[in-house]
C-alpha atoms as a PDB file:
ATOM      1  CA  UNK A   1     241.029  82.888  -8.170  1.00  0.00           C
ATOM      2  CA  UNK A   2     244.618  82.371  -6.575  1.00  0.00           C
ATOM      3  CA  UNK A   3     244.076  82.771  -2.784  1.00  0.00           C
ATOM      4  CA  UNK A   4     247.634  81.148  -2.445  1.00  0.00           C
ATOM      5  CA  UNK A   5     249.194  83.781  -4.708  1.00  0.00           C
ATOM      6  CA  UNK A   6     250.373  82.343  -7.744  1.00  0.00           C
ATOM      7  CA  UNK A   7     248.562  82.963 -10.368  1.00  0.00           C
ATOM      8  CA  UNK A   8     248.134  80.461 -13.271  1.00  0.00           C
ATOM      9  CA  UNK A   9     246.861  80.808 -17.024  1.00  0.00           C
ATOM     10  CA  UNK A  10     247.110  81.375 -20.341  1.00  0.00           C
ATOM     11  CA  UNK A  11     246.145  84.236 -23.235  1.00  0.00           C
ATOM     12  CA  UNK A  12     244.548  83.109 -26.925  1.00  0.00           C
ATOM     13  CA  UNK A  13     244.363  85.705 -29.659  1.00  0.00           C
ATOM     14  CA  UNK A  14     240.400  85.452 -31.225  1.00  0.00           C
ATOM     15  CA  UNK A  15     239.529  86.920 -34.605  1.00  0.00           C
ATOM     16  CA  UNK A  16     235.977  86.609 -33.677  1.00  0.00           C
ATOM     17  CA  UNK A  17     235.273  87.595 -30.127  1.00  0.00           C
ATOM     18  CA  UNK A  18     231.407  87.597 -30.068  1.00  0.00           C
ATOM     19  CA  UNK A  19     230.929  84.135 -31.055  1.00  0.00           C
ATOM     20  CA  UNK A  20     233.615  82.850 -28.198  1.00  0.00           C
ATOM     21  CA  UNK A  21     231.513  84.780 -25.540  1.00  0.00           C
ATOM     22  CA  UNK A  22     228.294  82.651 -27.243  1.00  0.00           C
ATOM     23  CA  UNK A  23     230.341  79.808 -26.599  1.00  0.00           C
ATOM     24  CA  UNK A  24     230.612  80.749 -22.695  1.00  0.00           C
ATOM     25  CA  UNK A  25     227.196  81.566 -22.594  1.00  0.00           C
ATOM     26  CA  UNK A  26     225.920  78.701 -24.021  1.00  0.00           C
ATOM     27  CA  UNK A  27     228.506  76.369 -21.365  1.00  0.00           C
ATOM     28  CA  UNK A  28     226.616  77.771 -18.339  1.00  0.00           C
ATOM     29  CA  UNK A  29     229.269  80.396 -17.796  1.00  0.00           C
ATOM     30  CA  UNK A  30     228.556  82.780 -15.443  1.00  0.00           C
ATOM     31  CA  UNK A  31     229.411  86.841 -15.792  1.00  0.00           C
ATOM     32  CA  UNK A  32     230.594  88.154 -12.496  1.00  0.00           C
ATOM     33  CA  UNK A  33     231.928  91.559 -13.744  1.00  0.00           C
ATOM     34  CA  UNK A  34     229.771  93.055 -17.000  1.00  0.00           C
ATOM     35  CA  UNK A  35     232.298  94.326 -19.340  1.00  0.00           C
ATOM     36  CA  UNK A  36     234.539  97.146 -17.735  1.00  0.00           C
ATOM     37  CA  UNK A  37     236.937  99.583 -18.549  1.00  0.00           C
ATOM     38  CA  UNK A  38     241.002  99.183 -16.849  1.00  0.00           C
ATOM     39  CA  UNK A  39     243.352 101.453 -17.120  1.00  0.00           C
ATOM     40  CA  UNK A  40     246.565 100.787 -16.040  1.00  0.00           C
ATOM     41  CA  UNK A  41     250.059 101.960 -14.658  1.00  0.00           C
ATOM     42  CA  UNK A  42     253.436  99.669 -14.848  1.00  0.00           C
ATOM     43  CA  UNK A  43     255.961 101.286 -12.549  1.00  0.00           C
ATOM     44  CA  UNK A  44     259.654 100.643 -12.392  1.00  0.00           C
ATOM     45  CA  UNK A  45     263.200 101.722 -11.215  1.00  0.00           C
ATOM     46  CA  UNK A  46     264.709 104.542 -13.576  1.00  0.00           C
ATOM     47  CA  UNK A  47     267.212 101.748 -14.321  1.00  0.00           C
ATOM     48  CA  UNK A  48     264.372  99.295 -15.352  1.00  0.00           C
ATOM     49  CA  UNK A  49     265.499  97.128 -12.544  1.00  0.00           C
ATOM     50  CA  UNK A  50     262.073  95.227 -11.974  1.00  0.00           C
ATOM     51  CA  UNK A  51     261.719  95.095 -15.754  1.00  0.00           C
ATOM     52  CA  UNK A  52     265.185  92.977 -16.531  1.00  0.00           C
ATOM     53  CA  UNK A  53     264.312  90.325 -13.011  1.00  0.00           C
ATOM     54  CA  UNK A  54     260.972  89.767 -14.856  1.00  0.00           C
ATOM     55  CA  UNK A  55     258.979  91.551 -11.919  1.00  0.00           C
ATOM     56  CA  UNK A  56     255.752  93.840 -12.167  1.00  0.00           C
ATOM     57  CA  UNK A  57     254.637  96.677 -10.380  1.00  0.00           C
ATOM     58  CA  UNK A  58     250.676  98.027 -11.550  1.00  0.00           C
ATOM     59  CA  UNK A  59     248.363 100.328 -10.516  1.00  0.00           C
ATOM     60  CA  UNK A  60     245.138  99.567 -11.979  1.00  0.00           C
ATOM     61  CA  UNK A  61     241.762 101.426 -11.612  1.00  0.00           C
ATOM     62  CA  UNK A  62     238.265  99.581 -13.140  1.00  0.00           C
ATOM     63  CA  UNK A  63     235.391  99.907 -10.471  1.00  0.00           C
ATOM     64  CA  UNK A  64     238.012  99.373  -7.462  1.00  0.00           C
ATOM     65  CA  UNK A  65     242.000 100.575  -7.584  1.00  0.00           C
ATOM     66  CA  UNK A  66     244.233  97.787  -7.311  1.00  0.00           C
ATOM     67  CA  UNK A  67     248.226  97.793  -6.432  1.00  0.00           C
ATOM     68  CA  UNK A  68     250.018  94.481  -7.978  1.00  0.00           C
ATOM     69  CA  UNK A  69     252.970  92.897  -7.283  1.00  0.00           C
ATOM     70  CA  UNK A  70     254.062  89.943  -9.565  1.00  0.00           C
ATOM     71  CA  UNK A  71     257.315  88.049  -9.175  1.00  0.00           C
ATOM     72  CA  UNK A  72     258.995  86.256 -12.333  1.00  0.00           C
ATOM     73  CA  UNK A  73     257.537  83.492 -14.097  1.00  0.00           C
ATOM     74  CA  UNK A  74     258.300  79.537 -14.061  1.00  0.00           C
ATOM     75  CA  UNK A  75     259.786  79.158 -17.119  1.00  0.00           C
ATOM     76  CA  UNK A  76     259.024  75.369 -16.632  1.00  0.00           C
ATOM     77  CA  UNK A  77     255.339  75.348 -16.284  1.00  0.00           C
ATOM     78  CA  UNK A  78     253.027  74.717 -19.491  1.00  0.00           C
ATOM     79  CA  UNK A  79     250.703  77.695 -18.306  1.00  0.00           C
ATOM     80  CA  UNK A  80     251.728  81.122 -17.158  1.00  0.00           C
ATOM     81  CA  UNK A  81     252.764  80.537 -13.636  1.00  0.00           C
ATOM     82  CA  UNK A  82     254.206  83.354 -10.766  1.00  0.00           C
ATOM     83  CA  UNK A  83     253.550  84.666  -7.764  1.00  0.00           C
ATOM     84  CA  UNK A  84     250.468  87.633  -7.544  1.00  0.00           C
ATOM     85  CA  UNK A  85     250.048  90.255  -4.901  1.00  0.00           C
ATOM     86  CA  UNK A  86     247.332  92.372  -4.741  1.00  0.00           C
ATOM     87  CA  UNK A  87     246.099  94.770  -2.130  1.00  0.00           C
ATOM     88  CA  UNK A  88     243.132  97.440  -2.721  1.00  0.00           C
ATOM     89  CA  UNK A  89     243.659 101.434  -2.637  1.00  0.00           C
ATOM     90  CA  UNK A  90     241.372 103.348  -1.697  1.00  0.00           C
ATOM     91  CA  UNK A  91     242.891 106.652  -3.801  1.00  0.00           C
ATOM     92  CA  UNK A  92     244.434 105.859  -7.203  1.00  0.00           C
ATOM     93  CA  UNK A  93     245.947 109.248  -7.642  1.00  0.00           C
ATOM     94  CA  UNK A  94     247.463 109.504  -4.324  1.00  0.00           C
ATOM     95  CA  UNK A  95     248.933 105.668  -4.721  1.00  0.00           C
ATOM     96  CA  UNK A  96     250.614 106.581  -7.558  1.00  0.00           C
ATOM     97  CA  UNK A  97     252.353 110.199  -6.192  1.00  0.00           C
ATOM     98  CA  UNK A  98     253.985 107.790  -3.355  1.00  0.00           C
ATOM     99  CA  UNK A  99     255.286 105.008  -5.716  1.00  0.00           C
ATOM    100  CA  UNK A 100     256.996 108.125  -7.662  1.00  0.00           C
ATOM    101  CA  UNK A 101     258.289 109.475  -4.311  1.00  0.00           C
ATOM    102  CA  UNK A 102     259.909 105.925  -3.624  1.00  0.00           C
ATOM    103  CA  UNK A 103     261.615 106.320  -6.516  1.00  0.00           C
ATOM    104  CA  UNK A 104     259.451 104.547  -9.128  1.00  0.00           C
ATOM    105  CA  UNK A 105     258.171 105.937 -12.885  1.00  0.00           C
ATOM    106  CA  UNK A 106     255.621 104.875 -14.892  1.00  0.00           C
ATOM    107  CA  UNK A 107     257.279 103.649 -18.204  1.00  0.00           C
ATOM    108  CA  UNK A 108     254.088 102.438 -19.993  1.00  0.00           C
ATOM    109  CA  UNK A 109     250.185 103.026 -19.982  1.00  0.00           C
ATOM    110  CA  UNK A 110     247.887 100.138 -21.069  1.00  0.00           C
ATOM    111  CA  UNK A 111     244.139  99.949 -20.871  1.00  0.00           C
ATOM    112  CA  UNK A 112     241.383  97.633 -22.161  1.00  0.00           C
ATOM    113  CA  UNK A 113     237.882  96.868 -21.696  1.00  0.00           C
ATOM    114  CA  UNK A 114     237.394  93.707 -19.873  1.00  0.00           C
ATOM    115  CA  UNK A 115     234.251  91.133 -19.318  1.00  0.00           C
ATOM    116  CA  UNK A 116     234.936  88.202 -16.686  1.00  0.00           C
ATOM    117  CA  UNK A 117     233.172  84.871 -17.139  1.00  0.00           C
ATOM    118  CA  UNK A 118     233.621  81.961 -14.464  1.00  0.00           C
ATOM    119  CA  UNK A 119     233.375  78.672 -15.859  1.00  0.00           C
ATOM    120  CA  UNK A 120     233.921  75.322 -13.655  1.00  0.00           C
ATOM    121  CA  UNK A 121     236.731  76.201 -11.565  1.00  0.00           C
ATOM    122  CA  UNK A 122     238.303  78.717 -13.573  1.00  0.00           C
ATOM    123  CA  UNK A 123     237.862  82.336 -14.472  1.00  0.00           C
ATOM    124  CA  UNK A 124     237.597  83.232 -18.312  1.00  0.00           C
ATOM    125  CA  UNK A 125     238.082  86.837 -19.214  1.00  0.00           C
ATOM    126  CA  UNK A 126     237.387  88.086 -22.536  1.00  0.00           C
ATOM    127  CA  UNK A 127     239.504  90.910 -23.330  1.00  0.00           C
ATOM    128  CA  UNK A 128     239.649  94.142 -26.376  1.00  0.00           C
ATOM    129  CA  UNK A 129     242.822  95.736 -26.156  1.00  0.00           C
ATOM    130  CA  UNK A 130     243.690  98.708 -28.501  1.00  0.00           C
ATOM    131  CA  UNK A 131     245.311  96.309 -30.731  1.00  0.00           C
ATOM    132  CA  UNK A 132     243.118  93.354 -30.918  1.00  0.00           C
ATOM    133  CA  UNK A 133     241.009  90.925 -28.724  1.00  0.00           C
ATOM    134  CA  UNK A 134     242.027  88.287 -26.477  1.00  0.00           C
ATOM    135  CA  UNK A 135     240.435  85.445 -23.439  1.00  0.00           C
ATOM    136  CA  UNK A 136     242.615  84.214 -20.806  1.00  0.00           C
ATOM    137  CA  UNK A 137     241.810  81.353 -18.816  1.00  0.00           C
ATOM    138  CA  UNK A 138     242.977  80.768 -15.048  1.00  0.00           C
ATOM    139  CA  UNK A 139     242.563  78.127 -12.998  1.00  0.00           C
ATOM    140  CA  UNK A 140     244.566  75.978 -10.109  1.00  0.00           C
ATOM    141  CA  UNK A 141     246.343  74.431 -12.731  1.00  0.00           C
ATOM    142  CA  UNK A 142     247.352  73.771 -16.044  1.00  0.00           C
ATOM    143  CA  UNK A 143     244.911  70.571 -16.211  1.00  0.00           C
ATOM    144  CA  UNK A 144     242.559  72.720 -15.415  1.00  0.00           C
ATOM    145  CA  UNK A 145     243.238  75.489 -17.510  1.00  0.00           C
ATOM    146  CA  UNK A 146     243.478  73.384 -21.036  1.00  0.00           C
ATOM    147  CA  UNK A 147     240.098  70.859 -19.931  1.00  0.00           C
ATOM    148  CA  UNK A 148     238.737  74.841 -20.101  1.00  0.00           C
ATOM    149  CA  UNK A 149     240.156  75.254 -23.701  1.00  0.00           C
ATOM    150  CA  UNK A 150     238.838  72.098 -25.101  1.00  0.00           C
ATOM    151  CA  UNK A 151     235.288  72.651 -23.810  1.00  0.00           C
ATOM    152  CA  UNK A 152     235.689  76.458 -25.601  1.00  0.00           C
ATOM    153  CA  UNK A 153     237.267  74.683 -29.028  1.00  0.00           C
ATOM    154  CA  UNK A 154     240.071  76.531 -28.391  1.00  0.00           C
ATOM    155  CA  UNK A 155     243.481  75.249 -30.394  1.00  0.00           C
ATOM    156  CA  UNK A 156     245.878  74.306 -27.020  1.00  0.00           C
ATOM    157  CA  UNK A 157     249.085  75.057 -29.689  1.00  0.00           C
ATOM    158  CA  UNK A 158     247.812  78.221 -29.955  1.00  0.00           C
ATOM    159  CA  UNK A 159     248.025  79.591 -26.254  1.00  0.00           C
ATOM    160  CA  UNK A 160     250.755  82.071 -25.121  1.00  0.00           C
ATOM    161  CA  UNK A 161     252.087  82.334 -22.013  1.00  0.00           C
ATOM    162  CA  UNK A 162     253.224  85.982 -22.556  1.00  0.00           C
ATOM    163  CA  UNK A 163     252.115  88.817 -20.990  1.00  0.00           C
ATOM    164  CA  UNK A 164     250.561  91.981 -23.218  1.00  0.00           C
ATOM    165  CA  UNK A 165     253.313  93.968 -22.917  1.00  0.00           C
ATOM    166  CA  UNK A 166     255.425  91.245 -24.052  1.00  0.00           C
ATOM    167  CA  UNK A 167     253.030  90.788 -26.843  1.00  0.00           C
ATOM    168  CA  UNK A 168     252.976  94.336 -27.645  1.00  0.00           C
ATOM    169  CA  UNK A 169     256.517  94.418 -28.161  1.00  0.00           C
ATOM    170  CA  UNK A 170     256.696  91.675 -30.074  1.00  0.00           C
ATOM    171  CA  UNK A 171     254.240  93.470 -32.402  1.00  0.00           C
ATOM    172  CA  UNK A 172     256.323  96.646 -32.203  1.00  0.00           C
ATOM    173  CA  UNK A 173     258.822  94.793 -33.631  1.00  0.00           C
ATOM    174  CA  UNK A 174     257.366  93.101 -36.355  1.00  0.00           C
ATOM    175  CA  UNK A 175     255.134  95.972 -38.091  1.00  0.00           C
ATOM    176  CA  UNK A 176     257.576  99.000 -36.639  1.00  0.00           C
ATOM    177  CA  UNK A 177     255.685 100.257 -35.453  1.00  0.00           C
ATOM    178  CA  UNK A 178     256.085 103.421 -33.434  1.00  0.00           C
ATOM    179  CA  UNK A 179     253.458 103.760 -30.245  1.00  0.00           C
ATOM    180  CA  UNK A 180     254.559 104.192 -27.212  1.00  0.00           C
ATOM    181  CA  UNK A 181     251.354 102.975 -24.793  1.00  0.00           C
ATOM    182  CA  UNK A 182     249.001 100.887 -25.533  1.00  0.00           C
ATOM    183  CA  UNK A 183     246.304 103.284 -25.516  1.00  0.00           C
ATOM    184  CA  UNK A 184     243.132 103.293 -27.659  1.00  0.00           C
ATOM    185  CA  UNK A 185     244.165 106.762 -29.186  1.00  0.00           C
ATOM    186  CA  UNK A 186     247.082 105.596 -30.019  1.00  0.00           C
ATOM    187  CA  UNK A 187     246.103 102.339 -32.323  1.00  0.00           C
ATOM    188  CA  UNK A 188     242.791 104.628 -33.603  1.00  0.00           C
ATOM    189  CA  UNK A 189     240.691 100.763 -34.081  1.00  0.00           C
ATOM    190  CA  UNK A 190     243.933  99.214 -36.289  1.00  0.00           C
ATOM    191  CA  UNK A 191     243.813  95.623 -35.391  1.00  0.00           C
ATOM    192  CA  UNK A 192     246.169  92.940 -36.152  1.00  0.00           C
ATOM    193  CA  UNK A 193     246.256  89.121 -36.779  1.00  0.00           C
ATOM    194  CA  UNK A 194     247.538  86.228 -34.540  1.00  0.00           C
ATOM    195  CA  UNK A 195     250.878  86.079 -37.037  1.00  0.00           C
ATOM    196  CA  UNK A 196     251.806  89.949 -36.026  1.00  0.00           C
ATOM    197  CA  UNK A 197     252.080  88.712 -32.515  1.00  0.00           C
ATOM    198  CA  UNK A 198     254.213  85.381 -33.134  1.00  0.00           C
ATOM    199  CA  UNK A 199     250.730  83.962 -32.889  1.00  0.00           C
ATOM    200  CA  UNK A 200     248.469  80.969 -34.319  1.00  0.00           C
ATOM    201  CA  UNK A 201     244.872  81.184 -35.306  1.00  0.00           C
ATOM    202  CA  UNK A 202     243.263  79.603 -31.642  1.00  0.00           C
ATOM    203  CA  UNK A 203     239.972  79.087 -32.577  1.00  0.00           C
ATOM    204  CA  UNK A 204     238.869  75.174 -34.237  1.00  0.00           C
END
């Protein structure tokens, strides 16, 4: 979706997943990955160096392995806007033993079962973490991105430009909660309302 790296869009929080992926249906949407199970791996320095300049180092393995790079948001754009590297691996194991012998440690597990819609010109991914369910949308640009919204009813004041780790600790926070990945073990099928997440309702 962002052949010039930088990678653009937005999360909603939906209380009722099924009838948003109706929605997409019903728009002429078109399913180019079937839903799918990630798991991921965020590396950084023992110091948390990449963490506190807003960068992002992940493994991820779904049907292919995937190293990211991400560099720090523009805290000026409307959407979620940085720069996105991505290169394939062909051994997810053996990726990860070299990050750790360049120094790097995984300080958080995350996975989630993902479907991927593409509607128009952007891609709309429906999302059910271990602690609720979620659709990003991301496009060339944030024109784009909300014309997307409006055709899906979605409430633009309700979109978050946070990332779910961000989100997750934000949650953390706010119920105390005491998990340490965001793993579906962990949560055991609690789920949580837009408010526990600094959130608003996004569906009209």
């Amino acid at each position: 979706m962002h052949r010039n790296h930088e990678e653009k869009e937005v999360k909603f929080y939906l209380s009722d997943l099924p009838s948003l992926e109706k929605r997409l249906r019903a728009l002429g949407a078109e399913c180019i990955q079937p839903r799918t199970h990630e798991f991921n791996l965020r590396f950084d320095t023992p110091q948390r160096k990449l963490s506190q300049s807003s960068q992002v180092l992940r493994l991820r393995k779904d049907v292919h392995s995937l190293l990211t790079y991400k560099g720090p948001a523009d805290p000026n754009s409307e959407v979620a806007a940085r720069r996105e590297l991505e290169v394939g691996v062909s051994n997810f194991e053996e990726t990860r033993v070299i990050l750790e012998a360049l120094g790097y440690r995984v300080f958080i597990q995350y996975e989630k079962y993902r479907t991927t819609y593409h509607l128009g010109k952007t891609e709309v991914v429906l999302d059910e973490m271990p602690f609720g369910n979620f659709m990003e949308i991301e496009g060339p640009d944030s024109t784009t991105i909300k014309k997307t919204a409006e055709k899906l009813k979605l409430n633009w004041q309700a979109h978050s430009k946070l990332s779910y780790l961000a989100l997750f600790e934000i949650l953390r926070m706010n119920l105390k909660l005491t998990v340490k990945n965001i793993l579906f073990k962990e949560f055991n099928q609690n789920k949580y309302s837009a408010k526990d997440f600094g959130l608003i309702a996004s569906e009209i």
